[in-house]
C-alpha atoms as a PDB file:
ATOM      1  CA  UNK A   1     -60.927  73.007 -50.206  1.00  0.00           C
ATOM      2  CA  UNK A   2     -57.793  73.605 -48.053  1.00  0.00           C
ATOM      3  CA  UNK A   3     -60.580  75.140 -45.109  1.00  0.00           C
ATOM      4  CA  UNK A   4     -62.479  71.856 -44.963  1.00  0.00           C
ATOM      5  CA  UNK A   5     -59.591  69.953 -43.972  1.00  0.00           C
ATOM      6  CA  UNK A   6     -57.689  71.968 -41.586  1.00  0.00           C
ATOM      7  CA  UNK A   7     -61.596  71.075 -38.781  1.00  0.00           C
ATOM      8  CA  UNK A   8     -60.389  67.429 -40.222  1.00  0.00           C
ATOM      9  CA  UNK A   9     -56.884  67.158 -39.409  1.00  0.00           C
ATOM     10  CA  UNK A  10     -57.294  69.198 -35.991  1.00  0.00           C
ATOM     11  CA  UNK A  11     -59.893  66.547 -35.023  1.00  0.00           C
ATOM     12  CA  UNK A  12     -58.039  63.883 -36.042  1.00  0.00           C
ATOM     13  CA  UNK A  13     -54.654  65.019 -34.030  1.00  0.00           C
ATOM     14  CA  UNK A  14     -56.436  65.845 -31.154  1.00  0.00           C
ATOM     15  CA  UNK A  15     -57.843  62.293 -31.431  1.00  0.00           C
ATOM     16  CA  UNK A  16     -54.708  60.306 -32.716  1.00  0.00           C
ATOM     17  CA  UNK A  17     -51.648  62.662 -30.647  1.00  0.00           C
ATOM     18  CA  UNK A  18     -49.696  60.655 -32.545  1.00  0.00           C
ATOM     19  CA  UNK A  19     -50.197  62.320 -35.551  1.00  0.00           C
ATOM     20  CA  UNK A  20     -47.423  64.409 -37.864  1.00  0.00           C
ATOM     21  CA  UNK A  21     -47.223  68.175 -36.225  1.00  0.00           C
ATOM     22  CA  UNK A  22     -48.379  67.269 -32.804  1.00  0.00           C
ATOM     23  CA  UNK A  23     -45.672  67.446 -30.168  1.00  0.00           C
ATOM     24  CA  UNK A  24     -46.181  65.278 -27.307  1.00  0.00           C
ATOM     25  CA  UNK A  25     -44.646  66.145 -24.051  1.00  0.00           C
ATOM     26  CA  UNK A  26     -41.276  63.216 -22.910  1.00  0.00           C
ATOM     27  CA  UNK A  27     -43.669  61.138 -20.823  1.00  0.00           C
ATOM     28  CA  UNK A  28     -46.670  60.468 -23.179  1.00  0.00           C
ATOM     29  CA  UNK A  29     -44.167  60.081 -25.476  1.00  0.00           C
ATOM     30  CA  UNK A  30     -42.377  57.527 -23.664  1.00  0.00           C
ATOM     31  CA  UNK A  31     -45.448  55.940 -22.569  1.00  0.00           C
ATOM     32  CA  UNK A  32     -46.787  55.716 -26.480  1.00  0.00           C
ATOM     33  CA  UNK A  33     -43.278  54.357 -27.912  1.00  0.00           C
ATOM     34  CA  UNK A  34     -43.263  51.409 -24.749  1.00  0.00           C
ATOM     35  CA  UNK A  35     -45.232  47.993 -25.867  1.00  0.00           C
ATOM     36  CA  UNK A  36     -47.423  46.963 -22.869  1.00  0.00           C
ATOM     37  CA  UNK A  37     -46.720  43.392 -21.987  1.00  0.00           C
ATOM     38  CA  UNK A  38     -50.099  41.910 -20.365  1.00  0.00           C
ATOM     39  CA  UNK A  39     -49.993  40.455 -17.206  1.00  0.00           C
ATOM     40  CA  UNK A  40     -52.652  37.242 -16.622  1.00  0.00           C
ATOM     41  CA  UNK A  41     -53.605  36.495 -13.220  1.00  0.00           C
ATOM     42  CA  UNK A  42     -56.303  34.522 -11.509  1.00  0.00           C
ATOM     43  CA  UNK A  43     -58.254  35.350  -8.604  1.00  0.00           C
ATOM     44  CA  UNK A  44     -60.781  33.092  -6.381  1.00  0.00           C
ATOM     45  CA  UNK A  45     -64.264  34.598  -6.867  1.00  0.00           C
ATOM     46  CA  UNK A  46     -66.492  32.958  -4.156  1.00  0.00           C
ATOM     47  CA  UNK A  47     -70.511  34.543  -3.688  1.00  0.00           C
ATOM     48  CA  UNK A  48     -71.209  33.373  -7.419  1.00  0.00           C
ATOM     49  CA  UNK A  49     -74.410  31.647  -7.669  1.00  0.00           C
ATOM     50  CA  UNK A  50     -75.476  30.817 -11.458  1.00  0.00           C
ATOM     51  CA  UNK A  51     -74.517  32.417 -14.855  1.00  0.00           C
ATOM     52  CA  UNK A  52     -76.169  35.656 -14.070  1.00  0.00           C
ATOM     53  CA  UNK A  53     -73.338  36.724 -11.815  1.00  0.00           C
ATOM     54  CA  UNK A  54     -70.406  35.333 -14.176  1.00  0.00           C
ATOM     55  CA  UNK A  55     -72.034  37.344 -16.965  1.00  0.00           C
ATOM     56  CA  UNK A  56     -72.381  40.779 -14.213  1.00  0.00           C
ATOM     57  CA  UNK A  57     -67.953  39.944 -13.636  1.00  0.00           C
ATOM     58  CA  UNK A  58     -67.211  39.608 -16.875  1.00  0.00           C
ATOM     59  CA  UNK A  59     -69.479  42.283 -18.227  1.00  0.00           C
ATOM     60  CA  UNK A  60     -68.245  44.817 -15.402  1.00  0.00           C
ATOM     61  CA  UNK A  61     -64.587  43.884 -16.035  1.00  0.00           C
ATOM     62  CA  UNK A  62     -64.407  43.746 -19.461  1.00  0.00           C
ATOM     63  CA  UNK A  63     -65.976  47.511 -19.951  1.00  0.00           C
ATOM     64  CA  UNK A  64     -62.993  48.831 -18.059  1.00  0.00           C
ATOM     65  CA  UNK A  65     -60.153  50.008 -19.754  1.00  0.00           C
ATOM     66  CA  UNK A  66     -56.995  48.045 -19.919  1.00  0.00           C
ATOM     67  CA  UNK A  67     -58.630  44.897 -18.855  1.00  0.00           C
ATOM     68  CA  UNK A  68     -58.229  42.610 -22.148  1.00  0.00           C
ATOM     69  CA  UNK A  69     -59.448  39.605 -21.078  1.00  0.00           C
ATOM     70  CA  UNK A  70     -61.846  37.672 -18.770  1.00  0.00           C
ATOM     71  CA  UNK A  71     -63.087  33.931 -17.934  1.00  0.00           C
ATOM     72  CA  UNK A  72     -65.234  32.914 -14.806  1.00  0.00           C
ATOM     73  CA  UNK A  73     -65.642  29.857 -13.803  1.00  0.00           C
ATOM     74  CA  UNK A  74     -68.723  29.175 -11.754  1.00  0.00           C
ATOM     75  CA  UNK A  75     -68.026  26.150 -10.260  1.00  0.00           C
ATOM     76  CA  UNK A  76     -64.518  26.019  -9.781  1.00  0.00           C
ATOM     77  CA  UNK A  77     -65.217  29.701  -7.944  1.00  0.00           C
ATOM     78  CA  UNK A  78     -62.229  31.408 -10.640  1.00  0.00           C
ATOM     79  CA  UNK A  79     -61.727  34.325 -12.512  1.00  0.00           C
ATOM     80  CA  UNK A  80     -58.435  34.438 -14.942  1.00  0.00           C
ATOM     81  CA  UNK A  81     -58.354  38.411 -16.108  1.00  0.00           C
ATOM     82  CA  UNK A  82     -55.474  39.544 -18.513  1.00  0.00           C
ATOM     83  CA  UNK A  83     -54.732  43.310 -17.794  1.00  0.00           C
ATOM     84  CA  UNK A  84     -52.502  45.919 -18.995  1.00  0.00           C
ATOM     85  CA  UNK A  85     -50.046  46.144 -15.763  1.00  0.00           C
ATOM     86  CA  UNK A  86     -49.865  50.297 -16.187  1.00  0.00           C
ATOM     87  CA  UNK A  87     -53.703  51.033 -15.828  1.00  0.00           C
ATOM     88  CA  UNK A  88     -54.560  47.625 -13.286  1.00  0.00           C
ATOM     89  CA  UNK A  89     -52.713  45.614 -10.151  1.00  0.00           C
ATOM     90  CA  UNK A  90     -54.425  42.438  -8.804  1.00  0.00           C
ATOM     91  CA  UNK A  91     -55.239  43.733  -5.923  1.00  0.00           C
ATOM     92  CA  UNK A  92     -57.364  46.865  -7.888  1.00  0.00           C
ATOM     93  CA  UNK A  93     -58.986  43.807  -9.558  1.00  0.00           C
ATOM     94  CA  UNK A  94     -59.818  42.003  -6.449  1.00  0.00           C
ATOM     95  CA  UNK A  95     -61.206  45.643  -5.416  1.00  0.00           C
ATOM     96  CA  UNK A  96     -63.171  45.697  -8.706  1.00  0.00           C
ATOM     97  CA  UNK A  97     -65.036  41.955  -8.321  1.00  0.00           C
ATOM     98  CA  UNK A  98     -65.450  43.410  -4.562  1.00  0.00           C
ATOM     99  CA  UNK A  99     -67.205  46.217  -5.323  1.00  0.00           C
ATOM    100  CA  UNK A 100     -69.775  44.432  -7.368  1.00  0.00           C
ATOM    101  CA  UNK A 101     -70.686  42.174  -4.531  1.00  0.00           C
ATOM    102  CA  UNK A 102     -68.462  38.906  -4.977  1.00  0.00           C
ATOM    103  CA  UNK A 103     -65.691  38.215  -2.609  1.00  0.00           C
ATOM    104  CA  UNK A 104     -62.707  38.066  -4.415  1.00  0.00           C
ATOM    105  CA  UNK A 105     -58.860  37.203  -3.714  1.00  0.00           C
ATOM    106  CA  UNK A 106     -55.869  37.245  -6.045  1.00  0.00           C
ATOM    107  CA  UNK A 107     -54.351  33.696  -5.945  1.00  0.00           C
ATOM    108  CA  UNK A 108     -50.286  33.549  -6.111  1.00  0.00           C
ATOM    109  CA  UNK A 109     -49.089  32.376  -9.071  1.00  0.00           C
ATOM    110  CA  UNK A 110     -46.598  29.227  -9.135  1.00  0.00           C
ATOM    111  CA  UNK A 111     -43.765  28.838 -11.243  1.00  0.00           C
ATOM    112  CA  UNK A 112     -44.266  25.411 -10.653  1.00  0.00           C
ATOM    113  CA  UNK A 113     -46.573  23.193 -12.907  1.00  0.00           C
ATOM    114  CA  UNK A 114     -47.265  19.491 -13.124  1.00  0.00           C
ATOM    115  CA  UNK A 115     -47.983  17.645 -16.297  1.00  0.00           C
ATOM    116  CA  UNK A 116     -49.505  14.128 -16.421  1.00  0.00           C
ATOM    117  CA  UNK A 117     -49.145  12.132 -19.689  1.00  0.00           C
ATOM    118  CA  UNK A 118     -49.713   8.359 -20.580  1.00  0.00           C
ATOM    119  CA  UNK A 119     -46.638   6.688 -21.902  1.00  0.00           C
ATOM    120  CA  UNK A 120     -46.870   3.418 -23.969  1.00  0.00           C
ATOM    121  CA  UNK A 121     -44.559   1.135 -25.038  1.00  0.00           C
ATOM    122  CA  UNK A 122     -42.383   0.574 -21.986  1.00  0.00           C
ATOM    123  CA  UNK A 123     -42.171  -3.186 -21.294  1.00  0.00           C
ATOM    124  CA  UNK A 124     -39.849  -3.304 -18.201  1.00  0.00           C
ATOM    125  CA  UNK A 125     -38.259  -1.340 -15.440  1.00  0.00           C
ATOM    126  CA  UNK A 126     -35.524  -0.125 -17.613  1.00  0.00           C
ATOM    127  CA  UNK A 127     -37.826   1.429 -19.653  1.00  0.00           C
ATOM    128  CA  UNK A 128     -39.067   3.267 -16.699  1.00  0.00           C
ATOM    129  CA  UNK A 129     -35.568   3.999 -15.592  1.00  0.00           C
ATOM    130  CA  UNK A 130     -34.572   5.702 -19.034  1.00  0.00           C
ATOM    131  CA  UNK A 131     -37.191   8.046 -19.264  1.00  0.00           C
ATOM    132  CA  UNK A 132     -37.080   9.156 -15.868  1.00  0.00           C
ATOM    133  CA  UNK A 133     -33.379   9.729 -16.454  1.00  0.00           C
ATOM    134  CA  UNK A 134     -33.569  11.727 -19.723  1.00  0.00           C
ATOM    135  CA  UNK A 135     -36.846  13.498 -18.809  1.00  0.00           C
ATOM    136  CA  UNK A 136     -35.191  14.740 -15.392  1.00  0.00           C
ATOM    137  CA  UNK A 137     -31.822  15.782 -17.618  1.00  0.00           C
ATOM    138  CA  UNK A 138     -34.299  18.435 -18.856  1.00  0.00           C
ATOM    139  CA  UNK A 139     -33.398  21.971 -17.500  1.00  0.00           C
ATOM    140  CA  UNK A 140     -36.445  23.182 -15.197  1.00  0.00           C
ATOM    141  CA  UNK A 141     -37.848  19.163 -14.676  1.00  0.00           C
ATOM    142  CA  UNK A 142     -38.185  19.397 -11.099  1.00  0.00           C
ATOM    143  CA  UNK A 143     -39.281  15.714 -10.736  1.00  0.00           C
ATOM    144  CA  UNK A 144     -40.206  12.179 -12.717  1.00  0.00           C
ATOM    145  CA  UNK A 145     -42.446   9.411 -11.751  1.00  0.00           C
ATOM    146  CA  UNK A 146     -43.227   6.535 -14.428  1.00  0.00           C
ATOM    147  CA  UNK A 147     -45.498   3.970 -13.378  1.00  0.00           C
ATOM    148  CA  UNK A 148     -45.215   1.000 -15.765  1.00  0.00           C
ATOM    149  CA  UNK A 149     -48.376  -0.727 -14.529  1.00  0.00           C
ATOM    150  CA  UNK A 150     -50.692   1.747 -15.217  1.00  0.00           C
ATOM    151  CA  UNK A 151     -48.320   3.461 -17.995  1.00  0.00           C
ATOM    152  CA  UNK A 152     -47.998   7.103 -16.690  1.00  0.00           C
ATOM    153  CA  UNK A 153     -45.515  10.151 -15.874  1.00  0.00           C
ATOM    154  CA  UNK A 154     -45.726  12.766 -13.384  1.00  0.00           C
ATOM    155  CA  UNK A 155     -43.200  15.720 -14.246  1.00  0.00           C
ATOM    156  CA  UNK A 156     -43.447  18.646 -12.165  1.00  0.00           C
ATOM    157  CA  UNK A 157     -41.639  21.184 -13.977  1.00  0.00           C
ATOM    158  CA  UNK A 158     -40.780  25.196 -13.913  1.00  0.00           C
ATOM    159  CA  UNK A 159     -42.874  27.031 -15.936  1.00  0.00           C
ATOM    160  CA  UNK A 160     -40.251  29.707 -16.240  1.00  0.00           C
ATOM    161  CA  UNK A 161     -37.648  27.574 -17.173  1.00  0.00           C
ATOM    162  CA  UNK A 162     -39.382  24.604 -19.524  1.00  0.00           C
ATOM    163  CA  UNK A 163     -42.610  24.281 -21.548  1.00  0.00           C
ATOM    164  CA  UNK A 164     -44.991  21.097 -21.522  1.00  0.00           C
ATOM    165  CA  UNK A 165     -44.433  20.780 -25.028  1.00  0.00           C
ATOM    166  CA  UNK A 166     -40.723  21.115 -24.552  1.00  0.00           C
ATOM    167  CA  UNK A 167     -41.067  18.157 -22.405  1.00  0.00           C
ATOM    168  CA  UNK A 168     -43.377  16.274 -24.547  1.00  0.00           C
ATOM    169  CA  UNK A 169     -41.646  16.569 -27.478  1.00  0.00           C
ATOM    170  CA  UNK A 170     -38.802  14.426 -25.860  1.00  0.00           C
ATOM    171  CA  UNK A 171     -40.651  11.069 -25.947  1.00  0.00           C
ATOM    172  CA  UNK A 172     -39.737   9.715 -29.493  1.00  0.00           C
ATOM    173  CA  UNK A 173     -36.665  10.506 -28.730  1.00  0.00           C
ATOM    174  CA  UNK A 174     -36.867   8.284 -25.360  1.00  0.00           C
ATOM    175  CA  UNK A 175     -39.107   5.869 -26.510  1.00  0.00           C
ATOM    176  CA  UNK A 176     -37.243   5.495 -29.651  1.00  0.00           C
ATOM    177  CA  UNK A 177     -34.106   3.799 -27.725  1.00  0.00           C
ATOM    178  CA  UNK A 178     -35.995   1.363 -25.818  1.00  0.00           C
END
C-alpha cells in the first residue's frame, strides 16, 4: 500500500511546494508567505469597434496569469484591469491591449474624487451654510457647494483620506440640526 502513495505524494509536492518535506529555497519562500495586494488601474482603449473586440481584450487579458480582473467599456473607450503588481505593471498591460491591435494608454489615477448627492430639507441659506461647514470639517473634503434651489452638493474629496459613504453618512447628523 505504502508504494502507491509515495508516486502520490511526490506528485502532489512537486505540484503544491508547499507541502510537509519539501524545502523551498529563502525567496520562493518569501514570495509564498507575502499576500499579494492587487493593484486596479484603468487604461483608455481607443480602435474598439463593437462587442467582438471587448470580448478579444477581455478574453486575451483574462487568460494571462496574474490578471484577476477585467471590464471594457465600448463606448466610453475604457478598460479597468485588476492585476497582481509582481507578475504585471500598467505599462506591460498597455503593451498587452497593444499587441492585440487596440491602442491603449494607462490613465493616471487621481486621489481626488467628486461626489454629487441631492439634499432635501434645507429651507434657507443657513441651511446651506451648515452643511457646507460640517461637511468641509471632514478630514480629506477638499471642497462644498450646496445649491438650495435645485437642492444639491458638490464635495470633491480625497479618496485616500475619506470615503463617499464616510461623507454620506454625515447628513442626519446635519440635517438633523436644522
Amino acid at each position: 500500500m505504502e508504494s502507491l502513495t509515495a508516486p502520490l505524494s511526490a506528485a502532489f509536492s512537486a505540484i503544491f511546494p508547499r507541502s510537509p518535506g519539501m524545502a523551498l529555497d529563502k525567496e520562493s519562500d518569501a514570495l509564498l508567505d507575502k499576500e499579494t495586494e492587487l493593484t486596479k488601474s484603468e487604461f483608455r482603449v481607443e480602435g474598439m469597434t463593437c462587442g467582438a473586440c471587448v470580448k478579444s481584450i477581455e478574453d486575451g487579458l483574462r487568460s494571462q496569469p496574474g490578471i484577476h480582473s477585467i471590464q471594457v467599456a465600448l463606448l466610453a473607450e475604457r478598460a479597468v484591469v485588476e492585476y497582481d503588481p509582481v507578475l504585471w505593471t500598467d505599462d506591460k498591460i498597455a503593451e498587452e491591449i497593444s499587441d492585440m491591435g487596440f491602442d491603449a494608454t494607462v490613465i493616471p489615477a487621481s486621489a481626488t474624487s467628486t461626489l454629487a448627492l441631492r439634499v432635501f430639507g434645507m429651507t434657507c441659506g443657513s441651511c446651506v451654510a451648515t452643511i457646507e461647514k460640517q461637511v468641509a470639517a471632514l478630514p480629506g473634503v477638499l471642497s462644498v457647494a450646496v445649491s438650495l434651489p435645485t437642492e444639491r452638493a458638490q464635495i470633491e474629496y480625497n479618496r485616500a483620506i475619506v470615503n463617499p459613504r464616510d461623507i454620506v453618512e454625515v447628513a442626519p447628523a446635519i440635517l438633523g440640526q436644522l
